[in-house]
C-alpha atoms as a PDB file:
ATOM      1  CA  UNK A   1     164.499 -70.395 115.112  1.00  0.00           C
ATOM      2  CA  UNK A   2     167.783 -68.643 114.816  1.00  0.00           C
ATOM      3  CA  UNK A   3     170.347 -69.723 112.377  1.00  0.00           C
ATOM      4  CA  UNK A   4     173.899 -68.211 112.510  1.00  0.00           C
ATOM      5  CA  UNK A   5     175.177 -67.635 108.888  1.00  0.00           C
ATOM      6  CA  UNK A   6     177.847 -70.320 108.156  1.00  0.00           C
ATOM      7  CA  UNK A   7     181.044 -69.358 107.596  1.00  0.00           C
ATOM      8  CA  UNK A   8     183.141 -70.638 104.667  1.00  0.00           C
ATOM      9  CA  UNK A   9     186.366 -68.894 103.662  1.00  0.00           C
ATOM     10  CA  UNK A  10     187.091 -70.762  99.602  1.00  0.00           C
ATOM     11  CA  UNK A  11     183.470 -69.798  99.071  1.00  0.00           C
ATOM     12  CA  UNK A  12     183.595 -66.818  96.457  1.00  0.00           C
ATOM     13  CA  UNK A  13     181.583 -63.911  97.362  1.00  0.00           C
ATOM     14  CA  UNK A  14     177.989 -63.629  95.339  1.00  0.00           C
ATOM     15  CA  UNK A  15     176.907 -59.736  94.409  1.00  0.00           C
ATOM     16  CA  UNK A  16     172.930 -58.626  94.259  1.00  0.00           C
ATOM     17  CA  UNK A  17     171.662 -59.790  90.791  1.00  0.00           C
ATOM     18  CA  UNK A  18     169.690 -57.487  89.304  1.00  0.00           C
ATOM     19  CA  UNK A  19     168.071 -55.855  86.054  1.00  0.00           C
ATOM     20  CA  UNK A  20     170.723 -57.548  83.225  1.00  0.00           C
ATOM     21  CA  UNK A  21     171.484 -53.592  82.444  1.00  0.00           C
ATOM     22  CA  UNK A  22     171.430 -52.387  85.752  1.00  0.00           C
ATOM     23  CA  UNK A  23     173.070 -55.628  87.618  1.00  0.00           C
ATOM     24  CA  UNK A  24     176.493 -53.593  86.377  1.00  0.00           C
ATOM     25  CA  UNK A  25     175.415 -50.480  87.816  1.00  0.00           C
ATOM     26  CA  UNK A  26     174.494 -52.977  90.999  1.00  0.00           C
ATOM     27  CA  UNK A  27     177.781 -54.194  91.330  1.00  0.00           C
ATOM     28  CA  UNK A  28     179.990 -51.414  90.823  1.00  0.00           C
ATOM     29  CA  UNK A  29     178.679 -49.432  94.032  1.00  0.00           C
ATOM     30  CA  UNK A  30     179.693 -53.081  95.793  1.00  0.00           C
ATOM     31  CA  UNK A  31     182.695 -53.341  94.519  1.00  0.00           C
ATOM     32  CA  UNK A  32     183.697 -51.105  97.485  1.00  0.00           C
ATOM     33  CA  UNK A  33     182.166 -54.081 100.067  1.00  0.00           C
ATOM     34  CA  UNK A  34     184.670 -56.871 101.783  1.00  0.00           C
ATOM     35  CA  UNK A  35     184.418 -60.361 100.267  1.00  0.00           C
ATOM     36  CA  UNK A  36     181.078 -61.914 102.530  1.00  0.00           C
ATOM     37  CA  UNK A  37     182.043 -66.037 101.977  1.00  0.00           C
ATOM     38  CA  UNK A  38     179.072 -66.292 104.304  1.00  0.00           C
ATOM     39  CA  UNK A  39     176.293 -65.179 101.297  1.00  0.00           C
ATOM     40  CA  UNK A  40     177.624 -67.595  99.159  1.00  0.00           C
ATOM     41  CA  UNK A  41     176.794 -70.530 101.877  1.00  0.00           C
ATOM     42  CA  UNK A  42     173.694 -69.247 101.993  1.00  0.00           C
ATOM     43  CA  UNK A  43     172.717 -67.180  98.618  1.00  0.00           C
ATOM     44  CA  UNK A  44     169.166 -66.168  96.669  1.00  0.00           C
ATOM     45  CA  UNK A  45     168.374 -66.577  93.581  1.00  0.00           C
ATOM     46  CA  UNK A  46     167.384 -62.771  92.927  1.00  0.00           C
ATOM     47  CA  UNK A  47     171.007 -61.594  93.289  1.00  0.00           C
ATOM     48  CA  UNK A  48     173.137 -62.323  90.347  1.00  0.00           C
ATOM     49  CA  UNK A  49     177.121 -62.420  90.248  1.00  0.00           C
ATOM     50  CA  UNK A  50     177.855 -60.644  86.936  1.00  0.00           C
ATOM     51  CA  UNK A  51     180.840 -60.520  85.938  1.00  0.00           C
ATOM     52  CA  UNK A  52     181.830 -57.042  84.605  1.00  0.00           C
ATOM     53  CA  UNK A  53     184.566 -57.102  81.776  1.00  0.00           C
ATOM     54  CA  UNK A  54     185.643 -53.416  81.789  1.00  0.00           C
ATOM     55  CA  UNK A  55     185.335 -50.443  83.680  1.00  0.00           C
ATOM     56  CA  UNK A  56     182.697 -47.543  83.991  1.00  0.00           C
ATOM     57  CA  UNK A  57     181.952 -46.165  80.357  1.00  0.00           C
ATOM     58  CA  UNK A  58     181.333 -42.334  80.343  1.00  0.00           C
ATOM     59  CA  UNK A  59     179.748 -40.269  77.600  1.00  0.00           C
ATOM     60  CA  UNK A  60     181.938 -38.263  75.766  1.00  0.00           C
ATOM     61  CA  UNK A  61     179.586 -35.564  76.926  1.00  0.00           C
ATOM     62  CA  UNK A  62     179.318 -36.316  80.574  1.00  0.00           C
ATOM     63  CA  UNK A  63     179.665 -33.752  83.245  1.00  0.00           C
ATOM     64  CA  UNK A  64     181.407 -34.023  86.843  1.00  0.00           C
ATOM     65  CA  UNK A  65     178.244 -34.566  88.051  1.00  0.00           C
ATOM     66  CA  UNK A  66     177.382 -37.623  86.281  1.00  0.00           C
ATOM     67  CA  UNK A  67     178.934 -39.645  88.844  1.00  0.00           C
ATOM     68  CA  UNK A  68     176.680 -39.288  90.940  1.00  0.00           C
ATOM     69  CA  UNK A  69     173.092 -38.866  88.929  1.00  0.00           C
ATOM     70  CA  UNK A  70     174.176 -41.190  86.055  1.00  0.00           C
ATOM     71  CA  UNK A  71     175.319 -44.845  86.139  1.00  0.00           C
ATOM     72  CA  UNK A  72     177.178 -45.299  83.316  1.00  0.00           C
ATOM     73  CA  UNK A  73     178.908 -48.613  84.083  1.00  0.00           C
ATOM     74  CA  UNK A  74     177.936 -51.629  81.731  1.00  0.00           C
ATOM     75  CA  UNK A  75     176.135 -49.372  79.335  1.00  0.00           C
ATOM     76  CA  UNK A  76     177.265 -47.108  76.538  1.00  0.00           C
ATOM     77  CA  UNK A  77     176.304 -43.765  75.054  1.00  0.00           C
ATOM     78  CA  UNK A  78     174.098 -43.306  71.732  1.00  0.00           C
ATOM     79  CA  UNK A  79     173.451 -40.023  70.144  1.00  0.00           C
ATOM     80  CA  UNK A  80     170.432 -38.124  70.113  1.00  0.00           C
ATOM     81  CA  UNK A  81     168.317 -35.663  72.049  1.00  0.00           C
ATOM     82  CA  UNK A  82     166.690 -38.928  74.349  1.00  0.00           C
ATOM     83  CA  UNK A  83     170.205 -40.622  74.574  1.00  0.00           C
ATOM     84  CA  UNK A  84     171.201 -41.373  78.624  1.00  0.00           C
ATOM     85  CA  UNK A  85     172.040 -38.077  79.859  1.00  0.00           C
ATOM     86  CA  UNK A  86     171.745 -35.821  83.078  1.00  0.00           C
ATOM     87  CA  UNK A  87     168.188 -34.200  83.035  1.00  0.00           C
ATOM     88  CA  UNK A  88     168.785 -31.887  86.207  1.00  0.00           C
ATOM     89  CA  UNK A  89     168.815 -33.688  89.150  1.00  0.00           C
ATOM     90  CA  UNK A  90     168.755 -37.070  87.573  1.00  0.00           C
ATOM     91  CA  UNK A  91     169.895 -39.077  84.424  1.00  0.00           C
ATOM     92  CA  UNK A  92     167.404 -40.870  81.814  1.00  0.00           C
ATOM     93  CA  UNK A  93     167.440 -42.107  78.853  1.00  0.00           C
ATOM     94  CA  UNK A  94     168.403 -44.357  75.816  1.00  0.00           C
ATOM     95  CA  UNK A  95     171.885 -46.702  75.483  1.00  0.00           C
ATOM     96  CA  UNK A  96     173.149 -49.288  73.951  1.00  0.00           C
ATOM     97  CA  UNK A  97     172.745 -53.014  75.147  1.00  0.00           C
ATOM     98  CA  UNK A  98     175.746 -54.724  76.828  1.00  0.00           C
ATOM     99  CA  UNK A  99     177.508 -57.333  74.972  1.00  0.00           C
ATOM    100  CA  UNK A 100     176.839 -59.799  76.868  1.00  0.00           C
ATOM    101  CA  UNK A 101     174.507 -60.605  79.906  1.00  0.00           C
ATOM    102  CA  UNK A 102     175.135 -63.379  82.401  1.00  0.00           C
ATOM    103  CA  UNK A 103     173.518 -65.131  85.441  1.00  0.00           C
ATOM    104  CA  UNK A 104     170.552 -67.236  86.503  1.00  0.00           C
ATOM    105  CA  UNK A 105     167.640 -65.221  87.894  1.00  0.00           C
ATOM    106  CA  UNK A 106     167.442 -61.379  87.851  1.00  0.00           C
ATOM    107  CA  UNK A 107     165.688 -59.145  90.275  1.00  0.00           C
ATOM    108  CA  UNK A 108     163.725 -56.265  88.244  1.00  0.00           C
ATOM    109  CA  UNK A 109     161.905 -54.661  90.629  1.00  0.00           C
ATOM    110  CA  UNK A 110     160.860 -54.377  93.735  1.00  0.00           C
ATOM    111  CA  UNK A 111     157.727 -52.230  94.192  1.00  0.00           C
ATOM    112  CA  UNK A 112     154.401 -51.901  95.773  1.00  0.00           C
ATOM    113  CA  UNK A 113     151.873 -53.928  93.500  1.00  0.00           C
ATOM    114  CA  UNK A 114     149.615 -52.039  91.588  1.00  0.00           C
ATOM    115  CA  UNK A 115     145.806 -52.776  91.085  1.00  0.00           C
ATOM    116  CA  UNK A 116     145.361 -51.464  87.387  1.00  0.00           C
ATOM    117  CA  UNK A 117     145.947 -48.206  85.081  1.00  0.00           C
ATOM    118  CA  UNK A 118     149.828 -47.610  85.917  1.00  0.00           C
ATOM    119  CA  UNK A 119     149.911 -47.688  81.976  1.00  0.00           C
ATOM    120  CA  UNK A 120     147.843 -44.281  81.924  1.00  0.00           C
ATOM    121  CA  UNK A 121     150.788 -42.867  84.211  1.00  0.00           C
ATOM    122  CA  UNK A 122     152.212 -39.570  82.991  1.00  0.00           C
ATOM    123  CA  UNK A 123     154.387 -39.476  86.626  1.00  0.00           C
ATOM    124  CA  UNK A 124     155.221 -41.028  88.911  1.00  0.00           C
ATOM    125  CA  UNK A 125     156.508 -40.503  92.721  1.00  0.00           C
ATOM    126  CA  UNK A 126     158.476 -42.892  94.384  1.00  0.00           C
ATOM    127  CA  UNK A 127     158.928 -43.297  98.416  1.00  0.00           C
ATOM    128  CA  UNK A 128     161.050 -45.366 100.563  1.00  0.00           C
ATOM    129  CA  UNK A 129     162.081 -45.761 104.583  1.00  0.00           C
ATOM    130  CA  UNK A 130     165.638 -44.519 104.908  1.00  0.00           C
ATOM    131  CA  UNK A 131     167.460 -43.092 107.535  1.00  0.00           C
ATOM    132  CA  UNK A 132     169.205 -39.675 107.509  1.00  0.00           C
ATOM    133  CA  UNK A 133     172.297 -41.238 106.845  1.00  0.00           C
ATOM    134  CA  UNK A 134     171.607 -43.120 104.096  1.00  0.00           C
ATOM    135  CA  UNK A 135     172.267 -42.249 100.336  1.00  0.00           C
ATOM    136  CA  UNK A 136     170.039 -43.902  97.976  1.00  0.00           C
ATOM    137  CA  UNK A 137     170.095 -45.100  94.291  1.00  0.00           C
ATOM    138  CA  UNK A 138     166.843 -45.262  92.375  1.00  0.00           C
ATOM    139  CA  UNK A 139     166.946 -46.550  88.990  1.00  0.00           C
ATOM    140  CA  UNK A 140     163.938 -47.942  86.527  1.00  0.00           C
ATOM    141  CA  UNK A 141     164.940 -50.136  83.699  1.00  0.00           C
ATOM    142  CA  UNK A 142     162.821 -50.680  80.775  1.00  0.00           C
ATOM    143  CA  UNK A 143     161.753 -54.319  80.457  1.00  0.00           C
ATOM    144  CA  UNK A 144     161.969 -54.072  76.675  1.00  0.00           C
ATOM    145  CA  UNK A 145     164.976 -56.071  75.332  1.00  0.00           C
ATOM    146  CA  UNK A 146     164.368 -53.733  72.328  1.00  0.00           C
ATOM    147  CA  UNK A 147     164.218 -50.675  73.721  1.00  0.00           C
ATOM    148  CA  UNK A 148     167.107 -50.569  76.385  1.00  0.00           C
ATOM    149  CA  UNK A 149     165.917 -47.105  78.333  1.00  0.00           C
ATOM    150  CA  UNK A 150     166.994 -46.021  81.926  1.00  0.00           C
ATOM    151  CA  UNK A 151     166.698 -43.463  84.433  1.00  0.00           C
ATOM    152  CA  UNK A 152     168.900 -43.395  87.579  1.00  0.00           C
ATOM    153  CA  UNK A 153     168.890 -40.534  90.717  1.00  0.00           C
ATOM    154  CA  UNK A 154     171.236 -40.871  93.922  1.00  0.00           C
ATOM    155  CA  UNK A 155     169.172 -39.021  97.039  1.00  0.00           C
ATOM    156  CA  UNK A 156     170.659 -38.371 100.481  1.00  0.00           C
ATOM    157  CA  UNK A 157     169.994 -37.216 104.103  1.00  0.00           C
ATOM    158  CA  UNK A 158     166.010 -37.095 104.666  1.00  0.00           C
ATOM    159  CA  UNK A 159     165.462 -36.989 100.817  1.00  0.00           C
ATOM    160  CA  UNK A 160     163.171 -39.493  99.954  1.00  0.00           C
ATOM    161  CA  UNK A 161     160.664 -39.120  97.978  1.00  0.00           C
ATOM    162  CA  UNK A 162     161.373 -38.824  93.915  1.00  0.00           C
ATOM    163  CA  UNK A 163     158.738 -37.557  91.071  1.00  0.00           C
ATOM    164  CA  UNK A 164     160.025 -38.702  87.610  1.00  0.00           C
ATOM    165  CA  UNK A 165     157.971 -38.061  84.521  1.00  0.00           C
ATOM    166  CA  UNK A 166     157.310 -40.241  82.259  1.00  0.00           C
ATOM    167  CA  UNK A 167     157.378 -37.528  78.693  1.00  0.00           C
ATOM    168  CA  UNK A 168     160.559 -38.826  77.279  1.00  0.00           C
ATOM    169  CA  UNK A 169     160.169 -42.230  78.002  1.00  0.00           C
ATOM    170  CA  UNK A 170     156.763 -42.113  76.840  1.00  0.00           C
ATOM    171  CA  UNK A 171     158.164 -40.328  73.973  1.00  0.00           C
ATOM    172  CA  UNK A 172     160.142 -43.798  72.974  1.00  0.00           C
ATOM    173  CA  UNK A 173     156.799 -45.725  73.131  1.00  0.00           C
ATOM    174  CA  UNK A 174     157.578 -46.978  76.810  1.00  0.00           C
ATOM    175  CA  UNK A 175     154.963 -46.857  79.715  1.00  0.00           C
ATOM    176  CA  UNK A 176     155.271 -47.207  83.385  1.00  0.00           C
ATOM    177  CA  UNK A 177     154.140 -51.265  83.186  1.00  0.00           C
ATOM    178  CA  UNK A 178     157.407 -51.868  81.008  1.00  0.00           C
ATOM    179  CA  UNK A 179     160.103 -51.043  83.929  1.00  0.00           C
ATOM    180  CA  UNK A 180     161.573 -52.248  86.460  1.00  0.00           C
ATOM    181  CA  UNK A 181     162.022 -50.054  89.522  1.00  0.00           C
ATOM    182  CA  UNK A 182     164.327 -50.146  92.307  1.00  0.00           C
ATOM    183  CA  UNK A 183     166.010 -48.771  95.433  1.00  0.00           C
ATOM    184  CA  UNK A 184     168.874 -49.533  97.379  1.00  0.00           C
ATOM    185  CA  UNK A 185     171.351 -48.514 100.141  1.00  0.00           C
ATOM    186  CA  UNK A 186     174.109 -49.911 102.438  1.00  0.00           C
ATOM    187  CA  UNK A 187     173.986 -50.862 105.873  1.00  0.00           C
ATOM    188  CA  UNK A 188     176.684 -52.862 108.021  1.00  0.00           C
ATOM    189  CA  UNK A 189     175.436 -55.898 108.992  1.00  0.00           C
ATOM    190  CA  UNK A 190     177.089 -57.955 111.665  1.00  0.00           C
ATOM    191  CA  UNK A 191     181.059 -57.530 110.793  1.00  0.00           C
ATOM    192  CA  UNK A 192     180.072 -56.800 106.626  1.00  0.00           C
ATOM    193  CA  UNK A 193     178.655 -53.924 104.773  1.00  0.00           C
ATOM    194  CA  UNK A 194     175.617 -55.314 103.072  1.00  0.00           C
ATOM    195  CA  UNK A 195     173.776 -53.719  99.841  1.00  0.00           C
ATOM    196  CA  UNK A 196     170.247 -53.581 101.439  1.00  0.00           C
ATOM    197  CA  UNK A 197     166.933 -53.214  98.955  1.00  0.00           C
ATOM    198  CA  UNK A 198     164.270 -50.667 100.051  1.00  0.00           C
ATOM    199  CA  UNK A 199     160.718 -51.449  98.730  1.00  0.00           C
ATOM    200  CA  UNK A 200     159.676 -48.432  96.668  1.00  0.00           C
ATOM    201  CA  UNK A 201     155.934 -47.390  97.077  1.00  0.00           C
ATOM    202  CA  UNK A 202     154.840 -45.285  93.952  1.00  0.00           C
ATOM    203  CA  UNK A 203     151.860 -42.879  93.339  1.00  0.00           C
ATOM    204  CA  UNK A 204     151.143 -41.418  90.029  1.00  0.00           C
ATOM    205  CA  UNK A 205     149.665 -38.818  88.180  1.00  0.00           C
ATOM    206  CA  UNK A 206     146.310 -39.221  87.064  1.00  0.00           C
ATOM    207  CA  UNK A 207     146.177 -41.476  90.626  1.00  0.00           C
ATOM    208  CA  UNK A 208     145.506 -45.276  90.495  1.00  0.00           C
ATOM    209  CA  UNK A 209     144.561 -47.483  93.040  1.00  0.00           C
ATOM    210  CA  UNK A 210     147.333 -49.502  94.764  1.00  0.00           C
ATOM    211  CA  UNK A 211     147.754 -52.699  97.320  1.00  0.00           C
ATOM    212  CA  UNK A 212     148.882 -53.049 100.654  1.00  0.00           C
ATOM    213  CA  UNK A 213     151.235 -55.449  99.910  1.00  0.00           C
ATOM    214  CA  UNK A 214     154.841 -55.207  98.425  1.00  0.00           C
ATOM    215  CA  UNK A 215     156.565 -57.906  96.040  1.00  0.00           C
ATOM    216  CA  UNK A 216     160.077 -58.546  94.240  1.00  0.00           C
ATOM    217  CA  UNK A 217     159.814 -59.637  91.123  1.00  0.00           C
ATOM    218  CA  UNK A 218     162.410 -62.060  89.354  1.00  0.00           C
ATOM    219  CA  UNK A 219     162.966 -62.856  86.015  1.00  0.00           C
ATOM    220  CA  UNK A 220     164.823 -66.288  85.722  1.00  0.00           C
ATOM    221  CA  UNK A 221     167.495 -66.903  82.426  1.00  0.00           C
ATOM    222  CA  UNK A 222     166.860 -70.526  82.723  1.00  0.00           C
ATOM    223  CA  UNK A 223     163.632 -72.727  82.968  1.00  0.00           C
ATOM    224  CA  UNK A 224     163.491 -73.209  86.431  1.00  0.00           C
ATOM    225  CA  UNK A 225     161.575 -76.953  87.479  1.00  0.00           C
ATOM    226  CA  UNK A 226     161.284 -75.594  91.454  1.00  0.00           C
ATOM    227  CA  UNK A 227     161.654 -72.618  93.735  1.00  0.00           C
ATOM    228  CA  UNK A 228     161.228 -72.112  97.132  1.00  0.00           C
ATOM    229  CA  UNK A 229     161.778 -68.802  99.318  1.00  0.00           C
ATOM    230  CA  UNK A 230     162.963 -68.615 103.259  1.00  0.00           C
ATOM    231  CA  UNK A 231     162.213 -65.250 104.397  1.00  0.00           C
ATOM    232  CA  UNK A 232     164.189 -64.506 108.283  1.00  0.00           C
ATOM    233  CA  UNK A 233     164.481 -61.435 110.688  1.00  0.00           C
ATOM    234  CA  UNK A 234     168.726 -60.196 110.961  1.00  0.00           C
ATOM    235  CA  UNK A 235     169.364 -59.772 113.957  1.00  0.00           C
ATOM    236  CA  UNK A 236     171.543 -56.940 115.332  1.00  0.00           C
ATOM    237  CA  UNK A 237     174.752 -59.454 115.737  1.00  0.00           C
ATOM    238  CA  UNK A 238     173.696 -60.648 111.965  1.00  0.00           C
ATOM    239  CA  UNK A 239     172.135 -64.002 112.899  1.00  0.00           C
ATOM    240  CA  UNK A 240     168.656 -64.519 111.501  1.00  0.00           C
ATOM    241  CA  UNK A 241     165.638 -65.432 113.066  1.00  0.00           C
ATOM    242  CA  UNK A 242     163.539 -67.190 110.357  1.00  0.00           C
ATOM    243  CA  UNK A 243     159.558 -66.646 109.753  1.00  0.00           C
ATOM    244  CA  UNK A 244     159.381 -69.530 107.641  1.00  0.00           C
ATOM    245  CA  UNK A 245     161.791 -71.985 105.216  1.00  0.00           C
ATOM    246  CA  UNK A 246     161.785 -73.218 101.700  1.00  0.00           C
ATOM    247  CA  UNK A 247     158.063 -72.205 100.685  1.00  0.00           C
ATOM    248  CA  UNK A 248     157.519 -73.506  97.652  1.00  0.00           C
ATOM    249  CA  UNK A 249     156.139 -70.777  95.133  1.00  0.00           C
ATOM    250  CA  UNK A 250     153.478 -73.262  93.623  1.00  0.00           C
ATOM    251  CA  UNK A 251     154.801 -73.845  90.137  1.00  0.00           C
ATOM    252  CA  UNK A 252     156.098 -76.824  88.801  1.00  0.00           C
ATOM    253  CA  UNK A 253     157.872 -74.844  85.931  1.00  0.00           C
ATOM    254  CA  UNK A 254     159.031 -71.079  85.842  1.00  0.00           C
ATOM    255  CA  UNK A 255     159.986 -69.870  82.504  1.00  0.00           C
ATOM    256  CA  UNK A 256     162.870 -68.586  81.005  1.00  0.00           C
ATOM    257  CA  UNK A 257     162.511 -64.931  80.826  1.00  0.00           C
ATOM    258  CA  UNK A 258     158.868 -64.359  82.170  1.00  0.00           C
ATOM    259  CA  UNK A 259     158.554 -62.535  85.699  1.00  0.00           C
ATOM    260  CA  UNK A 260     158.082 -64.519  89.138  1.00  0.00           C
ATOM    261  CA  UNK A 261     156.793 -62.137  91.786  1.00  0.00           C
ATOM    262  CA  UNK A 262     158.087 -63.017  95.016  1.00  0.00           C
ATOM    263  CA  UNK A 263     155.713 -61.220  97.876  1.00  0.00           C
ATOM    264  CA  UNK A 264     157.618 -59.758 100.700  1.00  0.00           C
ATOM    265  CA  UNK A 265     155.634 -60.853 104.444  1.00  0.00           C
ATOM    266  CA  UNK A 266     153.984 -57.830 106.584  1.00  0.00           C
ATOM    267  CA  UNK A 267     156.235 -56.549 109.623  1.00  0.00           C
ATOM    268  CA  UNK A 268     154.617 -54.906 112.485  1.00  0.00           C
ATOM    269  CA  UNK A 269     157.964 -52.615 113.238  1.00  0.00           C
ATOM    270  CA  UNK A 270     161.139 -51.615 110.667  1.00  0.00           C
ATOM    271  CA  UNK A 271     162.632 -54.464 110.391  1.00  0.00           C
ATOM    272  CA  UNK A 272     165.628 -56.303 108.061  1.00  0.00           C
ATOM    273  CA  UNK A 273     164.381 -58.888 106.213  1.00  0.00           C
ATOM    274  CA  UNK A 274     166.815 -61.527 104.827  1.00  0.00           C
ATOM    275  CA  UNK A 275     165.376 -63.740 101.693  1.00  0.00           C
ATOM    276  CA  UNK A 276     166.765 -66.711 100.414  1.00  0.00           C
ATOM    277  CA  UNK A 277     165.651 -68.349  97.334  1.00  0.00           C
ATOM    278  CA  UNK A 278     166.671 -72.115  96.629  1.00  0.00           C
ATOM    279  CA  UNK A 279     165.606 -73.723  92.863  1.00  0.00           C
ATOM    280  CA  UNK A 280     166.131 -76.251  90.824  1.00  0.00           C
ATOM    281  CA  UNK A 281     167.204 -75.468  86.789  1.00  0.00           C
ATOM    282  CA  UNK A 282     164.700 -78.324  84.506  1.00  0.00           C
ATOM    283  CA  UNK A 283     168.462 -79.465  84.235  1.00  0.00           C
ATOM    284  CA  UNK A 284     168.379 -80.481  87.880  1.00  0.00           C
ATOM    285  CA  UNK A 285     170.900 -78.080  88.529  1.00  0.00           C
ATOM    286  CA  UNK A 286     170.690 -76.042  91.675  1.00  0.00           C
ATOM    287  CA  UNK A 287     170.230 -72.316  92.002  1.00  0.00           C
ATOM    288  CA  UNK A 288     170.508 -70.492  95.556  1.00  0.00           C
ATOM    289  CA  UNK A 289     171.283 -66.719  96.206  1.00  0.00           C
ATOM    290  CA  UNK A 290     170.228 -64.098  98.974  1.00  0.00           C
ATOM    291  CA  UNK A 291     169.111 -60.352  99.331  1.00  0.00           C
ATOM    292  CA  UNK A 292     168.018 -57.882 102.178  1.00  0.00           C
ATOM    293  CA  UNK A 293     165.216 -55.899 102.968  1.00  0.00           C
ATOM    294  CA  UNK A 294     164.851 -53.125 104.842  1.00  0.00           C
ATOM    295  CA  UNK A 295     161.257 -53.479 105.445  1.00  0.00           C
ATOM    296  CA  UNK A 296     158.724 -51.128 107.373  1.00  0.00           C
ATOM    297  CA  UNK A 297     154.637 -51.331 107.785  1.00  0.00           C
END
């Protein structure tokens, strides 16, 4: 079935929800995107629509270069030799916590699933599909509300592949199981430019087994009462050509602040994937947002 995207122009435009830290980073790059009424008709529930107060902070140490290695926007600097800070050709480290976080379900990662030991990690080396023209912005997130930790890269042209170690943020007590990792780039889709998620598959170092199967991961800021996810192939005009509508995830109760993993469907060719999530708060309130995928076997 193909569904055109409605089109709605007093709907405000929704931005990618993400990592509560990183959703700012998220939204900055979009900033540069043209309102998209149409996302709001339809929406997911693992894009937020934070609303940023203020505008990039910078370290009172930061280079020229940190505008492209470092995200410094919604974050801001701490002193010390593991504060957030460019590392060569990338930026890691510790910061302080926003003031204030908003939103109803945040996408933390979105990652081929691991069997076991990614916790004995010392590295690890992330890949994703892109094409030459593409520039690309990793970032990992610790998970840790107490220990607010991040590392962030932008790659370009046929770069992509990324080895991070772990030392320094092992160094702060953190290990690979505690972040969230992500990738994304931007694509024009139909008449918009669209922020597009690329599934990251990781190897490490000592190895560790991993699955053939890749999966978002959400973490709702409300109890949730019902969620269901429509997954849909875009089609080069935009329109979408749904695989299936509002499967229910199989809970009747999703937590405030504990991860949902969302698995993303196998594709026989490279494909964008659009996934819409639709939920219920235990308020009966309703919750709906939308992301893409560029997806590949």
């Amino acid at each position: 079935m193909i569904c055109r995207r409605p089109h709605r122009p007093t709907a405000p435009a929704r931005r990618p929800m993400l990592l509560p830290q990183a959703a700012a980073v998220f939204e900055s790059h979009s900033r540069v995107l043209p309102p998209t009424p149409s996302r709001a008709a339809l929406g997911t529930v693992i894009l937020w629509a934070l609303a940023l107060s203020s505008a990039p902070v910078r370290a009172p140490e930061a280079q020229a270069s940190d505008s492209t290695q470092c995200t410094w926007t919604g974050i801001r600097p701490v002193k010390g030799p593991h504060r957030y800070r460019v590392r060569g050709d990338w930026c890691e480290g510790l910061y302080a916590k926003p003031v204030a976080e908003t939103g109803s379900l945040a996408i933390v990662s979105l990652v081929q699933l691991a069997r076991s030991g990614l916790d004995s990690a010392r590295q690890l080396t992330f890949a994703w599909t892109a094409d030459a023209r593409d520039s690309v912005r990793i970032v990992a997130e610790s998970l840790d509300p107490q220990t607010p930790y991040r590392m962030s890269a932008l790659r370009t042209g046929m770069q992509t592949t990324f080895r991070w170690s772990l030392e320094t943020a092992r160094s702060e007590a953190l290990r690979a199981s505690q972040f969230g990792m992500l990738a994304w780039t931007w694509r024009r889709i139909g008449q918009q430019r669209e922020i597009v998620l690329l599934p990251l598959r990781i190897s490490t170092t000592p190895p560790i087994a991993v699955q053939d199967t890749f999966a978002a991961s959400v973490v709702p800021s409300t109890d949730l009462k019902a969620l269901a996810v429509s997954v849909g192939v875009v089609q080069p005009n935009g329109d979408v050509r749904w695989r299936y509508k509002a499967r229910s995830l199989g809970k009747s109760l999703y937590l405030r602040d504990e991860p949902v993993l969302v698995l993303l469907p196998r594709v026989t060719g490279d494909s964008l994937l659009m996934v819409s999530l639709v939920g219920r708060t235990v308020g009966d309130g309703p919750v709906s947002r939308e992301f893409f995928v560029r997806a590949s076997p």
